[in-house]
Protein backbone atom coordinates (compact mmCIF):
# COMPACT_ATOMS: atom_id res chain seq x y z
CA UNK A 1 111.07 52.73 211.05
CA UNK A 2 112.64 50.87 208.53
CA UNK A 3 110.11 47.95 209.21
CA UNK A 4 107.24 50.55 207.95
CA UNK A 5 108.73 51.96 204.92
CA UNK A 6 109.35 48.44 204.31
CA UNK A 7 105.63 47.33 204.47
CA UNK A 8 104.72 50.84 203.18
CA UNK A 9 106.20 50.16 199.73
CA UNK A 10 105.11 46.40 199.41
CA UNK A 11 101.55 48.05 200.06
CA UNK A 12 102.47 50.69 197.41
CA UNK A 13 103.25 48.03 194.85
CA UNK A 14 100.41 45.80 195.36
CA UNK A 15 98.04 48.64 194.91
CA UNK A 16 100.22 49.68 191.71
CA UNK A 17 99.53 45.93 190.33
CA UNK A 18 96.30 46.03 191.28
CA UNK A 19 95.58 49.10 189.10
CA UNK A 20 96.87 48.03 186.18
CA UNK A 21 95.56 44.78 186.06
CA UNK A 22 92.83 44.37 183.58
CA UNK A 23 89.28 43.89 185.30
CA UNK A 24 87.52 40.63 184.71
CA UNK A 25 85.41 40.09 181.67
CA UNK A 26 81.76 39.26 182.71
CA UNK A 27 80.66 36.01 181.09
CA UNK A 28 77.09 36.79 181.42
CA UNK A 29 74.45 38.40 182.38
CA UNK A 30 72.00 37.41 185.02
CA UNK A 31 68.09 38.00 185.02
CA UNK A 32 65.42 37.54 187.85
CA UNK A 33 61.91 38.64 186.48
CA UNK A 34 58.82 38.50 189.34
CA UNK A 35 55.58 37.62 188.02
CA UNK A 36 52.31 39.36 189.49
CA UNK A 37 48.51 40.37 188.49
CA UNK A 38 47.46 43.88 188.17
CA UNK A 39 46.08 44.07 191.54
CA UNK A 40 49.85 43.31 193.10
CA UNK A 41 49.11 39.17 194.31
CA UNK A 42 52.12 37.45 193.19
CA UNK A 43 50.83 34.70 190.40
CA UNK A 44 52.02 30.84 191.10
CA UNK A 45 53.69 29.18 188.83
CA UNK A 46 53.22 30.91 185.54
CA UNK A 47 54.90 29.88 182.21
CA UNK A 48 57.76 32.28 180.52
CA UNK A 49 58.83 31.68 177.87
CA UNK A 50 62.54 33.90 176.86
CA UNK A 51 62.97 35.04 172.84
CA UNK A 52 65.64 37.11 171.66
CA UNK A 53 64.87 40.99 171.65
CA UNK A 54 62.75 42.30 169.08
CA UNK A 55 62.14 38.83 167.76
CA UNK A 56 59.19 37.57 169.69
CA UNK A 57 56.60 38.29 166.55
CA UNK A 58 59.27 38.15 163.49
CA UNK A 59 58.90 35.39 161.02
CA UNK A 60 61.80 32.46 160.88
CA UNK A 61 62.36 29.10 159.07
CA UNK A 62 59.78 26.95 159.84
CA UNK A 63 58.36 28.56 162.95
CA UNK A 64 56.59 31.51 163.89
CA UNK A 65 59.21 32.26 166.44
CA UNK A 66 62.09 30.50 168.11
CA UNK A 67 62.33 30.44 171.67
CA UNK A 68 66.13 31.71 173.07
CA UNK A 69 69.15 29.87 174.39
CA UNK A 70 69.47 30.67 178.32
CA UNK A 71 71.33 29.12 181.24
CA UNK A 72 71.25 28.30 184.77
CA UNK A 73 74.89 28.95 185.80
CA UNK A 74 76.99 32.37 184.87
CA UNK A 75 79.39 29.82 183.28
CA UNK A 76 76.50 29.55 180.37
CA UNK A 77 76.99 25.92 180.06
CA UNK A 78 74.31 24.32 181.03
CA UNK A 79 70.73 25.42 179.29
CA UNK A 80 68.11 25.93 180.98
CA UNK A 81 64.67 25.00 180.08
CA UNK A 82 62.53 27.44 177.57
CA UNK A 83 59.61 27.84 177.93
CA UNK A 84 60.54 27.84 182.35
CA UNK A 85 57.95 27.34 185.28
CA UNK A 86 58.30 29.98 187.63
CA UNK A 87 58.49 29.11 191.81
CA UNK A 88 55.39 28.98 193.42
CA UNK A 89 56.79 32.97 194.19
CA UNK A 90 56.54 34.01 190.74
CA UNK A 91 60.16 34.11 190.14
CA UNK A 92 62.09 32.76 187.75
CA UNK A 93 65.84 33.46 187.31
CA UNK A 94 68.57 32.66 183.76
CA UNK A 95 72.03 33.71 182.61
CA UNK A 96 72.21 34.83 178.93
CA UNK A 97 75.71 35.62 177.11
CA UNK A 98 76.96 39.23 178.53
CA UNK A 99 76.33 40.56 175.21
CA UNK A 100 72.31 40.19 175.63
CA UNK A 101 71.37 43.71 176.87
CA UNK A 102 67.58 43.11 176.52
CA UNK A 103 64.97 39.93 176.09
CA UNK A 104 61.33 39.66 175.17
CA UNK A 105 59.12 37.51 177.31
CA UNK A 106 56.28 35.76 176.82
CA UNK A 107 54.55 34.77 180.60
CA UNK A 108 50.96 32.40 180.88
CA UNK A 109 49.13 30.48 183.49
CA UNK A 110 46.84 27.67 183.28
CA UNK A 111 43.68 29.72 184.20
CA UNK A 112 44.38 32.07 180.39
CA UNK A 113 46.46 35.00 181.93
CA UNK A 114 49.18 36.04 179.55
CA UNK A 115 51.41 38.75 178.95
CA UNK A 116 53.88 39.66 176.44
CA UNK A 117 57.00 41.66 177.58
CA UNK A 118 59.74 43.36 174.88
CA UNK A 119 62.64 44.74 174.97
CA UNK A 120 63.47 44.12 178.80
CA UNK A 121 66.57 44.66 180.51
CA UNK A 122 68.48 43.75 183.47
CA UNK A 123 67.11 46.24 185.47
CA UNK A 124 63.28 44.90 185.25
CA UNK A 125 62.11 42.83 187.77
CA UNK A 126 58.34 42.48 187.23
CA UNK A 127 56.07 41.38 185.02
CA UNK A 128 52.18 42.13 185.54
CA UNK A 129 49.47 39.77 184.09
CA UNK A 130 45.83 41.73 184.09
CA UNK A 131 44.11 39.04 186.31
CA UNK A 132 40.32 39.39 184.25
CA UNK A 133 41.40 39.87 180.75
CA UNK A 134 37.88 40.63 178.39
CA UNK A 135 39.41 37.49 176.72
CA UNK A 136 41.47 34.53 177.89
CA UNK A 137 44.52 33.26 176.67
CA UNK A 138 45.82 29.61 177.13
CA UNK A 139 49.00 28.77 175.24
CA UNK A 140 49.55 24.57 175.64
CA UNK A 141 52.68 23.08 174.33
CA UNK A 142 51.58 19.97 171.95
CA UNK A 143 54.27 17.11 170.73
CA UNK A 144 53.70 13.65 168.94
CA UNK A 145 50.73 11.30 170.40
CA UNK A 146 48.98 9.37 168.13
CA UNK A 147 46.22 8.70 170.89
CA UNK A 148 44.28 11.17 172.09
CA UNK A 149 46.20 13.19 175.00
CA UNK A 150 44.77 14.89 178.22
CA UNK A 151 46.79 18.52 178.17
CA UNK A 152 46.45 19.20 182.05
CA UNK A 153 44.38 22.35 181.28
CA UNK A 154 41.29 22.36 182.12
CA UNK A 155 38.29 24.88 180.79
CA UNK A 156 36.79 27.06 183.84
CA UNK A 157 32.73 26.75 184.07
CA UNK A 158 31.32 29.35 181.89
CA UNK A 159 33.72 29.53 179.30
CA UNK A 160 32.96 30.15 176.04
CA UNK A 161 35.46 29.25 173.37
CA UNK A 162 36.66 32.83 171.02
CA UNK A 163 39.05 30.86 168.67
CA UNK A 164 41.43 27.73 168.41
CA UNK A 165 44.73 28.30 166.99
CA UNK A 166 48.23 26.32 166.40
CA UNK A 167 51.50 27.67 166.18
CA UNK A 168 54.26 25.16 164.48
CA UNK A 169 57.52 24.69 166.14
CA UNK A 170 58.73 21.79 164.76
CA UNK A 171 57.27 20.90 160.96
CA UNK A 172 56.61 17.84 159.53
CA UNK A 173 55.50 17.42 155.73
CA UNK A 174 51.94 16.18 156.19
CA UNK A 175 51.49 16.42 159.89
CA UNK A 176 48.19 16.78 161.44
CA UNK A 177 46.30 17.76 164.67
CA UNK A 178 42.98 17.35 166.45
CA UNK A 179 42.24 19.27 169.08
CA UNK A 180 39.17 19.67 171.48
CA UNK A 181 37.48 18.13 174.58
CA UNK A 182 38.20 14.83 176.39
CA UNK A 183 36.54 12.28 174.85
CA UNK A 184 35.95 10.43 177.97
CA UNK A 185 34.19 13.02 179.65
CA UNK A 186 30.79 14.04 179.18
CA UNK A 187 30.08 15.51 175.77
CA UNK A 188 33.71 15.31 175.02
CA UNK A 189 34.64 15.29 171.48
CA UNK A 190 38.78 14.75 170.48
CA UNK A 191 38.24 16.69 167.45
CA UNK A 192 35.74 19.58 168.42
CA UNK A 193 37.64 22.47 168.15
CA UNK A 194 40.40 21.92 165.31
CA UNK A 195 39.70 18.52 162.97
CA UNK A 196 42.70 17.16 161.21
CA UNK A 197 44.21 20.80 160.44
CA UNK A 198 47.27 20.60 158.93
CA UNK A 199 50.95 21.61 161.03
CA UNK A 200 52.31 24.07 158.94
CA UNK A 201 54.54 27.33 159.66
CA UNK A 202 53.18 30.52 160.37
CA UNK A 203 52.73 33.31 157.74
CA UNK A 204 53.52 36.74 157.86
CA UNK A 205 51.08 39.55 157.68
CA UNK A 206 51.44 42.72 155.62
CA UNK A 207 53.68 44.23 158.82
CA UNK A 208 55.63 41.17 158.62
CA UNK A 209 54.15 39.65 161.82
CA UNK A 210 53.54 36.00 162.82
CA UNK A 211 49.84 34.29 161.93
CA UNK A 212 48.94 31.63 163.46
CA UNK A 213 47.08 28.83 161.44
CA UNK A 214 43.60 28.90 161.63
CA UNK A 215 41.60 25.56 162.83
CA UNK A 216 38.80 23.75 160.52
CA UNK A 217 36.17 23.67 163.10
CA UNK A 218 34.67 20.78 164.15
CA UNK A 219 31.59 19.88 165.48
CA UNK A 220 32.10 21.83 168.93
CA UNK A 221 33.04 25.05 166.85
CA UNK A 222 30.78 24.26 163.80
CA UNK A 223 28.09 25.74 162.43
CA UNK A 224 24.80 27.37 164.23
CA UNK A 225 22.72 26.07 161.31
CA UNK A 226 21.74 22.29 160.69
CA UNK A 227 22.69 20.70 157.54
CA UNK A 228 25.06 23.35 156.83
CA UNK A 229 28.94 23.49 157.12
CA UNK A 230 30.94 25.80 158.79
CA UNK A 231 32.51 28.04 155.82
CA UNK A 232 30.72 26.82 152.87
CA UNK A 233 28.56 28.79 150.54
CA UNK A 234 25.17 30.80 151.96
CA UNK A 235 22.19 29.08 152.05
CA UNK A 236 19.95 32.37 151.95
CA UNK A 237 20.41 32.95 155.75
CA UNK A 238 23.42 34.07 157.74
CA UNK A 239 26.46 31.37 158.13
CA UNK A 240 27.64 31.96 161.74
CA UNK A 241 30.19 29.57 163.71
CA UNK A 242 29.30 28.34 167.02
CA UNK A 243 30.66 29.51 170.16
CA UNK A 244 30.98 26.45 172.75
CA UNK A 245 30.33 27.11 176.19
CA UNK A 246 31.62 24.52 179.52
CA UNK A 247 28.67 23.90 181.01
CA UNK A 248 29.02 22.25 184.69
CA UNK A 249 28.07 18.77 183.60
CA UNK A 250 30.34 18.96 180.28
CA UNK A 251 33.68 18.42 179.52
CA UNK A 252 36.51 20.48 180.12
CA UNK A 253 39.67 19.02 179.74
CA UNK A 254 41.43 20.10 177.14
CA UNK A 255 43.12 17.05 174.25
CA UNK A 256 44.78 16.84 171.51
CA UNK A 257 45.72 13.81 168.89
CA UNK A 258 48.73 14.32 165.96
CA UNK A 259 49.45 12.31 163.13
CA UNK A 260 52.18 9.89 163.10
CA UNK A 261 54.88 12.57 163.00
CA UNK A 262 57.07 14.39 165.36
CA UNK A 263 55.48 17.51 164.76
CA UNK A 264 55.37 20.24 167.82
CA UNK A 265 54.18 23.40 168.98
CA UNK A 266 51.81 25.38 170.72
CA UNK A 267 47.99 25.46 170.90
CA UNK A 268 46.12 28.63 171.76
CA UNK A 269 42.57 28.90 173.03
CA UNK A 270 41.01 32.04 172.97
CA UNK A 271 37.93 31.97 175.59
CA UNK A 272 35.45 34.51 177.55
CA UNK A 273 33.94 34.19 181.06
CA UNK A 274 30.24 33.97 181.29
């Protein structure tokens, strides 16, 4: 008897200590976002890209948006890389501080799928990507090379180019970029879709939203009319800019060339399937 009350009241006080002990702080806050089309096939590999909530289109020093800081152990210290490849599942997985409640996300693939996400939370878990988009989006990350550079990305059949545009990450007084289609290849041209434009940040727009910078077009975005230049003055007929289409024989890779400078950012193609 005296054996029980004896365990009985060690029991009593270790539940006693128990309660008033304070609970353990979380350090952070883990997040595991699936990525899949519209029609429910998980997509392989895609790009995400983390920003801080409601920041993903806001204007900051010398960028048009600033990626955020997340980690790969609940410790937070080690970073993780951002913009992360998903697993050939679709997943991809980060810590941020405990204090993040919500993210924006930015997810692409190779082929011009691309969603933006805002304002997510813990409790979301997938991300959908409309599989035919009326209009492609490839987003290609771009740092120094002086020569001209083979991105990876290559331009499907049938595609015909909407727009060219660069967003600055890193600026660079007097920094410059070419972009356009392997030289090497067949009809390639380094320069054909943005000639020499100038790395700059982005501006904002009467909402305050991120512009990207425009590309001078060159010859593979140029003008539909010999002997005149793309944006200068009327000639007495109508001035309009040349879509390029990938034929099967052409090229298709997609290159870029910077200036001396350790300029970087993104490059966004804009394209339509024929």
């Amino acid at each position: 008897m005296i054996h029980k009350r004896f365990l009985g009241g060690v029991l009593a006080l270790a539940t006693a200590v128990l309660l008033v002990m304070p609970m353990p702080v979380l350090a952070a806050t883990y997040w595991n976002f699936g990525v899949k089309y519209d029609d429910g096939v998980k997509v392989v590999s895609p790009t995400c890209e983390i920003y801080a909530a409601g920041t993903r289109s806001t204007i900051t020093t010398g960028a048009s948006s600033q990626a955020y800081t997340v980690y790969t152990n609940p410790g937070i210290s080690s970073s993780k890389t951002n913009p992360t490849t998903a697993n050939a599942n679709g997943v991809f997985t980060f810590y941020t501080a405990a204090s993040v409640t919500s993210v924006d996300a930015v997810c692409y693939t190779t082929s011009g799928q691309w969603g933006e996400f805002n304002s997510l939370t813990p409790t979301d878990h997938t991300l959908i990507l409309k599989r035919s988009p009326e209009v492609y989006h490839l987003r290609i990350a771009f740092s120094q090379n002086a020569s001209e550079t083979d991105t990876g990305v290559d331009l499907p059949h049938g595609a015909q180019i909407e727009d060219v545009m660069i967003e600055t990450r890193t600026l660079v007084a007097s920094g410059t970029i070419d972009v356009g289609l392997l030289s090497t290849e067949t009809y390639g041209d380094a320069d054909g879709f943005c000639d020499a434009i100038t790395v700059q940040p982005a501006v904002a727009d009467a909402q305050g939203y991120a512009q990207y910078n425009s590309c001078s077009a060159g010859s593979l975005a140029g003008d539909l009319l010999t002997g005149v230049a793309y944006g200068q003055a009327d000639t007495g007929v109508t001035d309009k800019a040349k879509k390029h289409v990938v034929h099967h024989a052409s090229a298709r890779s997609i290159s870029y060339t910077t200036s001396a400078h350790a300029i970087t950012g993104f490059i966004h193609v804009y394209f339509k399937r024929l």
